[in-house]
Every structure is written in structure tokens, then in C-alpha cells.
Protein backbone atom coordinates (compact mmCIF):
# COMPACT_ATOMS: atom_id res chain seq x y z
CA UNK A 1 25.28 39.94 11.50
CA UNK A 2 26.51 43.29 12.44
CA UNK A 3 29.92 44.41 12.91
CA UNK A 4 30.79 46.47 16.66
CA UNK A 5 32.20 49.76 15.20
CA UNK A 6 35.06 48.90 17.51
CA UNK A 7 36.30 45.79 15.43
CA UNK A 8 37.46 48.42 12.81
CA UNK A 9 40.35 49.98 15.71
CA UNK A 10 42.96 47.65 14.44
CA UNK A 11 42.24 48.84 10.65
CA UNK A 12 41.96 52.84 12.05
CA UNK A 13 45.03 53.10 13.86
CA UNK A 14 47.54 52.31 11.27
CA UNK A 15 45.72 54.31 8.93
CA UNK A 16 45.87 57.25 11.46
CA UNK A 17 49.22 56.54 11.55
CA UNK A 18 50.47 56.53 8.10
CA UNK A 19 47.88 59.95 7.24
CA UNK A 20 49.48 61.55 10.17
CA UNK A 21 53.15 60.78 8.89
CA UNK A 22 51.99 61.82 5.29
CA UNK A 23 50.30 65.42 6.50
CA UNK A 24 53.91 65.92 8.58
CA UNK A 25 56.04 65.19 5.33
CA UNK A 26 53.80 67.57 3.45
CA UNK A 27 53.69 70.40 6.14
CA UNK A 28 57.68 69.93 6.86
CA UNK A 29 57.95 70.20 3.17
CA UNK A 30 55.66 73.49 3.13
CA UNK A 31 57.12 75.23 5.83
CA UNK A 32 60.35 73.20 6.89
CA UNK A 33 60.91 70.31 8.65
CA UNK A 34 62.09 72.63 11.93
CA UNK A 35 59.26 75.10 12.29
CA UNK A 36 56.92 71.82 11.39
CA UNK A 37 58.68 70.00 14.41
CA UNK A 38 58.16 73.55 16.74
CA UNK A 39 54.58 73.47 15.44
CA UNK A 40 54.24 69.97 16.55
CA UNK A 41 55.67 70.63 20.22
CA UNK A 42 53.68 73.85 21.14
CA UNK A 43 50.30 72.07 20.05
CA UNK A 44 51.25 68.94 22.11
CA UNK A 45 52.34 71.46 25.14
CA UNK A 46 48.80 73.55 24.64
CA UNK A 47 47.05 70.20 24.42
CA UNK A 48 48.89 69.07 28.05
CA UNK A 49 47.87 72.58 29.73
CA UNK A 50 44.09 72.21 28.47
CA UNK A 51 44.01 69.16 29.83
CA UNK A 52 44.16 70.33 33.12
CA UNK A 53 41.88 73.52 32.66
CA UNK A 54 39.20 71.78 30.88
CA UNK A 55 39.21 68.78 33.77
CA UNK A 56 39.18 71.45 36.29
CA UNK A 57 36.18 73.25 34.43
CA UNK A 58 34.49 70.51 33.97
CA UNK A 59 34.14 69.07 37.32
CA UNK A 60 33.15 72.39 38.41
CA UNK A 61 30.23 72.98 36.06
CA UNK A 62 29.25 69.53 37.28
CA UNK A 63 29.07 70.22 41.00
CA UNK A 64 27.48 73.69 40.33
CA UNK A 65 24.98 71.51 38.14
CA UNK A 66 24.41 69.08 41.04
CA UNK A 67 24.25 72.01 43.95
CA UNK A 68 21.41 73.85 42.04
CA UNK A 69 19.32 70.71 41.37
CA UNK A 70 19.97 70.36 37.62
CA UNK A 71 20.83 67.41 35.64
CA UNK A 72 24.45 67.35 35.23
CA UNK A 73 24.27 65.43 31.77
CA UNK A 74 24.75 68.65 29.77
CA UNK A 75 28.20 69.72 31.76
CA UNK A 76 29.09 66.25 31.60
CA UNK A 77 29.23 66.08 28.00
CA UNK A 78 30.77 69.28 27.40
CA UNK A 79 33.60 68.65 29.69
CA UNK A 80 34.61 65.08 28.27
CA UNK A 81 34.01 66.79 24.63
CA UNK A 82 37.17 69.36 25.91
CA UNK A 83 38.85 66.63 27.49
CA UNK A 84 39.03 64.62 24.47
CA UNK A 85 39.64 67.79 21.86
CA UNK A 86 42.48 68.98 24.80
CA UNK A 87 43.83 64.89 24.71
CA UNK A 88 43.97 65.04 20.88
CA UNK A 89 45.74 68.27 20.29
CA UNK A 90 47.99 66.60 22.92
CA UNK A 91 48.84 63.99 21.23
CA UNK A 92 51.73 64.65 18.23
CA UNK A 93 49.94 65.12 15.05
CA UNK A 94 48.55 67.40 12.96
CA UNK A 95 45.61 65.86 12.14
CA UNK A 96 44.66 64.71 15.59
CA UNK A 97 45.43 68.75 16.61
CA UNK A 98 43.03 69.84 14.21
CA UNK A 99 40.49 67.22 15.73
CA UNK A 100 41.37 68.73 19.02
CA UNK A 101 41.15 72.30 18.02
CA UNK A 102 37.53 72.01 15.96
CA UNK A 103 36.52 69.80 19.72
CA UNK A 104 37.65 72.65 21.74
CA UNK A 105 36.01 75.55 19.90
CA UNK A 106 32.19 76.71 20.13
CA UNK A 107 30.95 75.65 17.02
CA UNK A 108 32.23 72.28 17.11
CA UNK A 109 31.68 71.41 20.96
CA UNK A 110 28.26 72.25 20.58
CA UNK A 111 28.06 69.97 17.15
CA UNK A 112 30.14 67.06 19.29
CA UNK A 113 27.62 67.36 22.60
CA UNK A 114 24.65 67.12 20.24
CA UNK A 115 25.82 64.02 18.93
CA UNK A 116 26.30 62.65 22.38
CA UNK A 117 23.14 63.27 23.58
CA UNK A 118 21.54 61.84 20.23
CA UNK A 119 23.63 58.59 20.97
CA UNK A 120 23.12 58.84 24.75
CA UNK A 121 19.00 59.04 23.65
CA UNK A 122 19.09 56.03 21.46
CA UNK A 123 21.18 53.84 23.32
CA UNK A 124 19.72 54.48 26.99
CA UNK A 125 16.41 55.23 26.18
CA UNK A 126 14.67 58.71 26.78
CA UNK A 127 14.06 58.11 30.89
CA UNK A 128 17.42 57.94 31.20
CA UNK A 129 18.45 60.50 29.02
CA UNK A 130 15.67 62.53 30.72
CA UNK A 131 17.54 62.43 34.01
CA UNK A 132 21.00 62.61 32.55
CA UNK A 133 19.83 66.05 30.27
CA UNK A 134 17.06 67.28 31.44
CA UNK A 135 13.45 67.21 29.73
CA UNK A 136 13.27 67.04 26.06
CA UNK A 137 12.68 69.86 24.04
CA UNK A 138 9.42 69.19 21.46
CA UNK A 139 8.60 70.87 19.24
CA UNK A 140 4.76 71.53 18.33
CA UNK A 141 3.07 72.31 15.04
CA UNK A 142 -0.25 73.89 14.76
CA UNK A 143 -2.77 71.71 12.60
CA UNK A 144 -6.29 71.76 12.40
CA UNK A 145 -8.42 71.09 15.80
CA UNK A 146 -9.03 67.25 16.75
CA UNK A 147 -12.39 67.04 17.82
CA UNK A 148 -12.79 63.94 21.01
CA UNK A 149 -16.12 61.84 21.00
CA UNK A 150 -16.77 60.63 24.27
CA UNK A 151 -19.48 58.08 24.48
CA UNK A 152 -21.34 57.41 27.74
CA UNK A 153 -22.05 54.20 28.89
CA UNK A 154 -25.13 54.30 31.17
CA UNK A 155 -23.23 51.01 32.51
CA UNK A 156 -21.74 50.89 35.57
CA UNK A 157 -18.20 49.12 35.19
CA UNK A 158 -16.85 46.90 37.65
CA UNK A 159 -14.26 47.92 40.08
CA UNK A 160 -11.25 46.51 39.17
CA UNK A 161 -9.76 43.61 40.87
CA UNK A 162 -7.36 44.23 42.93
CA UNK A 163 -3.86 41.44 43.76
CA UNK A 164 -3.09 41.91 47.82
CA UNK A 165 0.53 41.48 47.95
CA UNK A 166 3.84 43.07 49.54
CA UNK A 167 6.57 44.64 47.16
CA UNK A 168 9.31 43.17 48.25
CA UNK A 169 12.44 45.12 46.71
């Protein structure tokens, strides 16, 4: 039997916790516990104003995405990706910051949304995905010709038999 992922939480938070007190000890101890302490405040109050900017972005990109007729799965995912790097930097911590800060910039976003839409693909299935993303991008490899043998039957087939019936929804 397989463990949810999400049984581990009560394991991962204290362990957050300690590594988080440990980097802070280290980093006070590198630069001084006062300029640590500053460092920790001005990523917590850049983490509270991104908040608001990326929520704001993000539910913009999604109505623009809905006016022109696109599937809003792609602004989606890249607004809750800067919501949750701006949420992390907020919190106090520097290793939760630098979560937040490798979520918020290019590079990583676009790392972060591709792993969302790979989980979104396997766990709802690729209709759903399709509507939520958009059409799947395939990629095709050029191989040697397939040659199709169609054999005619001189036999006529039977229609099919057909079920009268109301679909009743």
C-alpha cells in the first residue's frame, strides 16, 4: 500500500523548522545577527507586496485569457506559481525566501508551471488538461513510409443496428 505524499507534512514541518533556525544561526553568524534580522524583515515585506501584484496579475491574464477565447490553464498556473513563490518569500525564513525567489523568477516559474501541467496531465487525464492548456504539443519524427493494404470485400455489410431511445441527461 502506498503512502499519500501528504502523510509526510507532520515529519516536513519540523524539519523545515529546525533547517530554517539552523540557516538563520549560520547567516546571523556570517553577517550578524542584526543585518540577518533586517534581511529577514525586507524579504517578508517584499514577499507581502508581491502578494498583491502577482494576485492582481494573475487574475488579469486570466480574464484576458477567457475574453480572447483561450484556455486559461496556462495563466492559471503561472499566477498560483507567483502566488506561492510571493507567499514563501513572505513567510520569515531564509530558506523558504530562496524558494520564493527561484518561484518568482523566469527560469524557475517556467520549470514550476511545467511540472504542473505534467501533474495536471497525469492526474486529470489529457481531455481535461486539453481544455485547461490548450492542445498538446507532439512532436513528430520522420521514419520510413508505412505503406496501408486495403482489402475489398465484394460483400455488402449489413447496416448496423440501430437502439431507438431518448438521452435523457
Amino acid at each position: 500500500m502506498r503512502r499519500s505524499r501528504l502523510a509526510y507534512l507532520p515529519i516536513a514541518f519540523p524539519l523545515l523548522a529546525v533547517a530554517e533556525i539552523v540557516v538563520f544561526l549560520v547567516v546571523a553568524d556570517a553577517i550578524g545577527a542584526l543585518w540577518a534580522v533586517l534581511l529577514l524583515a525586507a524579504s517578508c515585506v517584499a514577499g507581502i507586496a508581491l502578494l498583491r501584484r502577482e494576485g492582481v496579475r494573475g487574475f488579469r491574464a486570466f480574464q484576458e485569457a477567457v475574453r480572447a477565447g483561450r484556455p486559461p490553464g496556462g495563466e492559471v498556473s503561472n499566477s498560483l506559481i507567483g502566488l506561492l513563490g510571493a507567499l514563501l518569500l513572505a513567510l520569515p525564513g531564509f530558506l523558504t525566501g530562496l524558494a520564493g525567489l527561484l518561484l518568482l523568477l523566469p527560469p524557475g516559474r517556467i520549470l514550476a508551471r511545467r511540472g504542473v501541467e505534467r501533474f495536471a496531465q497525469r492526474n486529470l487525464g489529457g481531455a481535461a488538461t486539453g481544455d485547461l492548456f490548450g492542445p498538446r504539443r507532439v512532436r513528430v519524427h520522420q521514419s520510413d513510409p508505412v505503406t496501408v493494404v486495403v482489402v475489398d470485400d465484394d460483400q455488402p455489410r449489413p447496416p448496423a443496428a440501430a437502439i431507438e431511445g431518448e438521452i435523457v441527461r
